[in-house]
Protein backbone atom coordinates (compact mmCIF):
# COMPACT_ATOMS: atom_id res chain seq x y z
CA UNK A 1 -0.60 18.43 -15.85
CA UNK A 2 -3.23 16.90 -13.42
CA UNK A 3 -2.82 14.53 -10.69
CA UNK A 4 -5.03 12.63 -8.43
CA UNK A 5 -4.53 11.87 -4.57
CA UNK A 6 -5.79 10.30 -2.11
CA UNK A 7 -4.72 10.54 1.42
CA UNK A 8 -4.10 7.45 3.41
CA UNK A 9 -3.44 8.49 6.99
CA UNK A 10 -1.34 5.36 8.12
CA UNK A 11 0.63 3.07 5.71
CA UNK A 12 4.17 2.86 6.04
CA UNK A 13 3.83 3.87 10.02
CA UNK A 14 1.68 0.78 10.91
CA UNK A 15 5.37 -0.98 9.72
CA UNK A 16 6.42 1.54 12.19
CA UNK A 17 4.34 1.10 15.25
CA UNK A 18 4.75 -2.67 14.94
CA UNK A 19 8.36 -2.02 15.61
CA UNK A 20 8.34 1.01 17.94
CA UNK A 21 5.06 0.61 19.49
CA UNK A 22 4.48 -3.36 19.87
CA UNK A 23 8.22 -4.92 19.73
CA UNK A 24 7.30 -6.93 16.92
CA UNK A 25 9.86 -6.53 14.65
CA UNK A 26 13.78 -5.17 15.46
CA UNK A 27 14.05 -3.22 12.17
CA UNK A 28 11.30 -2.13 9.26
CA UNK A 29 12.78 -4.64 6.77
CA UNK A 30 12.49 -7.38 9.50
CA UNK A 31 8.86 -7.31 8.46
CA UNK A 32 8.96 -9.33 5.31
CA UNK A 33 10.61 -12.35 6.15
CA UNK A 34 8.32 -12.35 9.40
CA UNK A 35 5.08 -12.15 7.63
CA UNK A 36 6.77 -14.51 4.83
CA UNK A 37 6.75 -17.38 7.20
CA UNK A 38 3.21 -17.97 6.97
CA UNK A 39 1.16 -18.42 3.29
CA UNK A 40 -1.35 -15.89 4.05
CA UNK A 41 -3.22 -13.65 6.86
CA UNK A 42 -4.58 -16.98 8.35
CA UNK A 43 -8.03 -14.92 8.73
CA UNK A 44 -6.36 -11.66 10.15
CA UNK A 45 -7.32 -7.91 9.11
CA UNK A 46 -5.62 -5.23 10.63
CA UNK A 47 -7.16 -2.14 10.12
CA UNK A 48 -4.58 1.07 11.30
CA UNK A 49 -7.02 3.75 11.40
CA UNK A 50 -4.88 5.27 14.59
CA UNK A 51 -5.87 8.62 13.58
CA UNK A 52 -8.90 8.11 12.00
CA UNK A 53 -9.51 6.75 8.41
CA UNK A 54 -8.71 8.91 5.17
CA UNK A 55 -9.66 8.47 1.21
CA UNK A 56 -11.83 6.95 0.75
CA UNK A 57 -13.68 6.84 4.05
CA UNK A 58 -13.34 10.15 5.40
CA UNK A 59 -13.80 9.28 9.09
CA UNK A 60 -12.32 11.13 11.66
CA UNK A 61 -13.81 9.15 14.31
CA UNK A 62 -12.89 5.70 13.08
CA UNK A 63 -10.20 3.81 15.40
CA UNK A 64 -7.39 0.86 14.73
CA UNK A 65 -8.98 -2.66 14.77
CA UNK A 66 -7.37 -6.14 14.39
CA UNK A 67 -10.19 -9.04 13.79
CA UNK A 68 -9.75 -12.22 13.02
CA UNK A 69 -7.48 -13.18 15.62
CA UNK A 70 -7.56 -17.23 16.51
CA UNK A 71 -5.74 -19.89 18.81
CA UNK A 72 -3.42 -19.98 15.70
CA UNK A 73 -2.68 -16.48 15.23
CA UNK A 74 1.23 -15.78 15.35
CA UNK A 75 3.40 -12.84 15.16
CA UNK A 76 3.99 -13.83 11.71
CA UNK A 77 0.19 -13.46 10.36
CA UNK A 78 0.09 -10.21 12.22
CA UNK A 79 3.04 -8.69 10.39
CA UNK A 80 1.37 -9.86 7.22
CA UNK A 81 -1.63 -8.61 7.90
CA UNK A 82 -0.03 -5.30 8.40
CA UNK A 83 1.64 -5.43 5.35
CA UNK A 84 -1.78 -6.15 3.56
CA UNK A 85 -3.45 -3.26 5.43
CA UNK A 86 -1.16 -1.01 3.60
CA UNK A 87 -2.21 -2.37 0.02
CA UNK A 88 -5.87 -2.62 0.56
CA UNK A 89 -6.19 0.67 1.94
CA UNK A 90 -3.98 1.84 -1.68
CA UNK A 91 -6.82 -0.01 -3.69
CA UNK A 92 -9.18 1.49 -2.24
CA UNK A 93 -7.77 4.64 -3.02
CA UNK A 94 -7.50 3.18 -6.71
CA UNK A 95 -10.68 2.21 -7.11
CA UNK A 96 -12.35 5.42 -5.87
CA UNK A 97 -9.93 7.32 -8.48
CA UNK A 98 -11.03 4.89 -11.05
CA UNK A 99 -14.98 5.71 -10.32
CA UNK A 100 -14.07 9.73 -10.65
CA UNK A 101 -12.10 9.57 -13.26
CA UNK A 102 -13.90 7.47 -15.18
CA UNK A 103 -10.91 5.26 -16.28
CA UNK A 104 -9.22 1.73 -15.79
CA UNK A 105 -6.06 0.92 -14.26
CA UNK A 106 -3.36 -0.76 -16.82
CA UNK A 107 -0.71 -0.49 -14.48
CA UNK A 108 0.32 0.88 -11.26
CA UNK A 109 3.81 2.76 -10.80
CA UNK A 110 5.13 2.31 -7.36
CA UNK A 111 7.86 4.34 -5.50
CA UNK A 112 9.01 4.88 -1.69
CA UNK A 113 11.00 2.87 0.41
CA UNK A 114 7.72 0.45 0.95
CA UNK A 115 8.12 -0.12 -2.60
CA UNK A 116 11.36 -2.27 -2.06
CA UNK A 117 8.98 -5.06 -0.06
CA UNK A 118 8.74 -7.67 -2.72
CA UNK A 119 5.92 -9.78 -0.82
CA UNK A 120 3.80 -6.42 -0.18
CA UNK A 121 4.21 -5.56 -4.19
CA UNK A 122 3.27 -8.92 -5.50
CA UNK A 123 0.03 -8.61 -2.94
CA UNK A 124 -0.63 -4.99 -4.62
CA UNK A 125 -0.19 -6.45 -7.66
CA UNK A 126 -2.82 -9.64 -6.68
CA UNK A 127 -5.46 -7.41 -5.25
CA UNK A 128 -5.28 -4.36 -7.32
CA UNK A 129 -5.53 -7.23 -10.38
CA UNK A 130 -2.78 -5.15 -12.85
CA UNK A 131 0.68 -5.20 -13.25
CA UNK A 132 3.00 -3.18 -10.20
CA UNK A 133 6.08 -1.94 -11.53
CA UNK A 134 9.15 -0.72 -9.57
CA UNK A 135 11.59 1.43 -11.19
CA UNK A 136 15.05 1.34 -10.37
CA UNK A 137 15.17 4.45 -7.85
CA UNK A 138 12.39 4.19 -5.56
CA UNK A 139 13.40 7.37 -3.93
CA UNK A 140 11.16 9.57 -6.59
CA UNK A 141 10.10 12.24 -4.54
CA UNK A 142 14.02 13.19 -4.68
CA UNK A 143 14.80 12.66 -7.89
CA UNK A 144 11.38 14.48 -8.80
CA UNK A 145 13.40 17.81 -7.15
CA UNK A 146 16.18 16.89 -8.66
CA UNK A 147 14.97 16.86 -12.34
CA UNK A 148 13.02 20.00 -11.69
CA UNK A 149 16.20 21.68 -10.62
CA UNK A 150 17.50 20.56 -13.64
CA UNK A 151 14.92 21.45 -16.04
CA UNK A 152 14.78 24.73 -14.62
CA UNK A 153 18.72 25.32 -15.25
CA UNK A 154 18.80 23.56 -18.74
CA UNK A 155 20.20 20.51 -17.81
CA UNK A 156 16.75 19.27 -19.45
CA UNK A 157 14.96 20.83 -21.83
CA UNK A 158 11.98 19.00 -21.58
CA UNK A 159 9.82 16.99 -19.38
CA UNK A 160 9.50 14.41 -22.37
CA UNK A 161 13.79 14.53 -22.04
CA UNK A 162 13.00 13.19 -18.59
CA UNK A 163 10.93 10.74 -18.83
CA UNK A 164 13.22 8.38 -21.08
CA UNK A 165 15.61 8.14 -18.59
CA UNK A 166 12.85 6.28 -15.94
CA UNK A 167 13.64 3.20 -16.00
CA UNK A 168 11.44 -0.23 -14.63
CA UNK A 169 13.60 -2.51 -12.32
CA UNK A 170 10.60 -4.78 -12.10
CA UNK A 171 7.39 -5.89 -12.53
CA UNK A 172 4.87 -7.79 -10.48
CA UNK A 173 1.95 -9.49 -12.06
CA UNK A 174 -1.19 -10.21 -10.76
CA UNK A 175 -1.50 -14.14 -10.00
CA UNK A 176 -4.63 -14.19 -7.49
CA UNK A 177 -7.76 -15.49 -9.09
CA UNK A 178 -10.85 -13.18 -9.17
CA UNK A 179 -13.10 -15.01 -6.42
CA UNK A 180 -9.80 -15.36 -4.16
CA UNK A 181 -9.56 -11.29 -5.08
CA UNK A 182 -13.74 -10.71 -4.29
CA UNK A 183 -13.17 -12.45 -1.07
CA UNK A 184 -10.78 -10.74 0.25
CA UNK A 185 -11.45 -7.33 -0.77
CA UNK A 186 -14.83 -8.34 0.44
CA UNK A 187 -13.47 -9.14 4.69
CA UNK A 188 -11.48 -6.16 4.54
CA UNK A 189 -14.19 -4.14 3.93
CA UNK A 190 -16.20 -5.65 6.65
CA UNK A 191 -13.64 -4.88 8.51
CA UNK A 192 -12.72 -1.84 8.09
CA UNK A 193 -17.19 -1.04 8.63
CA UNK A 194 -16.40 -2.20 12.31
CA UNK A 195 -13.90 0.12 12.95
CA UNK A 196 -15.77 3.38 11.73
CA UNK A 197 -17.14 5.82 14.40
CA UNK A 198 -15.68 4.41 17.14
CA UNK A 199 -14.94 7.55 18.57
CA UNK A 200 -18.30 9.27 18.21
């Protein structure tokens, strides 16, 4: 079996650091129905390259960067822009896998306690353009051990014995239109070319 990864060095944390570092939000799963009060970014990229920016960019010396930011700008497009940080930085992880492998995405598995964020899957889903489907444990990573465990003490005797019992809880289709898609895709990349080599 092969895998690809690609290292994203802050996804879930800029959830985090809005709640620990700014006071934004009280709890993690305060973010949703913040950044749900508003219909989209209202112009807003945050990009959370606090340590630097990882696959596909490769650049130690890039730094965090929020743009965008108007009169209007509220807490509430600032969560959601945080939110959509996470997912653009994911496609562009998906998109450089698709280039080296050669191959196109039909669907994208998601897992993790992110995963759970309904408004941040359906966004995945809209920019990523394919289906996002949650199963019904997110927690993989420890059901992953778990199976292995059990596969290696015959409680499974195959990997193919696993993999009927994963089971979808849900999935998100794409609804964005392709030039709504392009655009945005397009300002996050601007973005994230302002925030490269700050350091340097």
């Amino acid at each position: 079996s092969y895998a690809l990864e690609g290292s994203v060095f802050v996804a879930g944390a800029v959830v985090q650091w809005l709640r620990e570092g700014m006071g934004l939000i009280g709890t993690s799963a305060e973010i949703e129905s913040l950044a749900r009060q508003v219909k989209d970014n209202g112009g807003v990229y945050l990009i959370p390259a606090f340590v630097g920016l990882g696959a596909p960019y490769w650049d130690p010396h890039a730094r965090g960067l929020m743009i965008g930011l108007t009169r209007g700008t509220t807490r509430a497009h600032i969560a959601r822009a945080a939110l959509e940080s996470i997912t653009f930085q994911c496609n562009d992880v998906l998109r450089a896998m698709m280039n080296d492998a050669g191959a196109r995405l039909t669907e994208l598995r998601v897992d993790g306690g992110a995963s759970e964020n309904d408004l941040m899957m359906q966004f995945q889903a809209d920019i990523s353009g394919v289906p996002v489907v949650r199963p019904e444990v997110v927690e993989t990573t420890a059901l992953g051990a778990a199976y292995l465990a059990g596969l290696g003490c015959g409680v499974w005797k195959s990997t193919e014995e696993i993999e009927k019992l994963w089971r979808r809880e849900r999935t998100f289709e794409p609804t964005m239109s392709q030039d709504q898609r392009e655009f945005l895709t397009t300002q996050w990349g601007r973005a994230v070319a302002r925030s490269k080599g700050w350091e340097q």
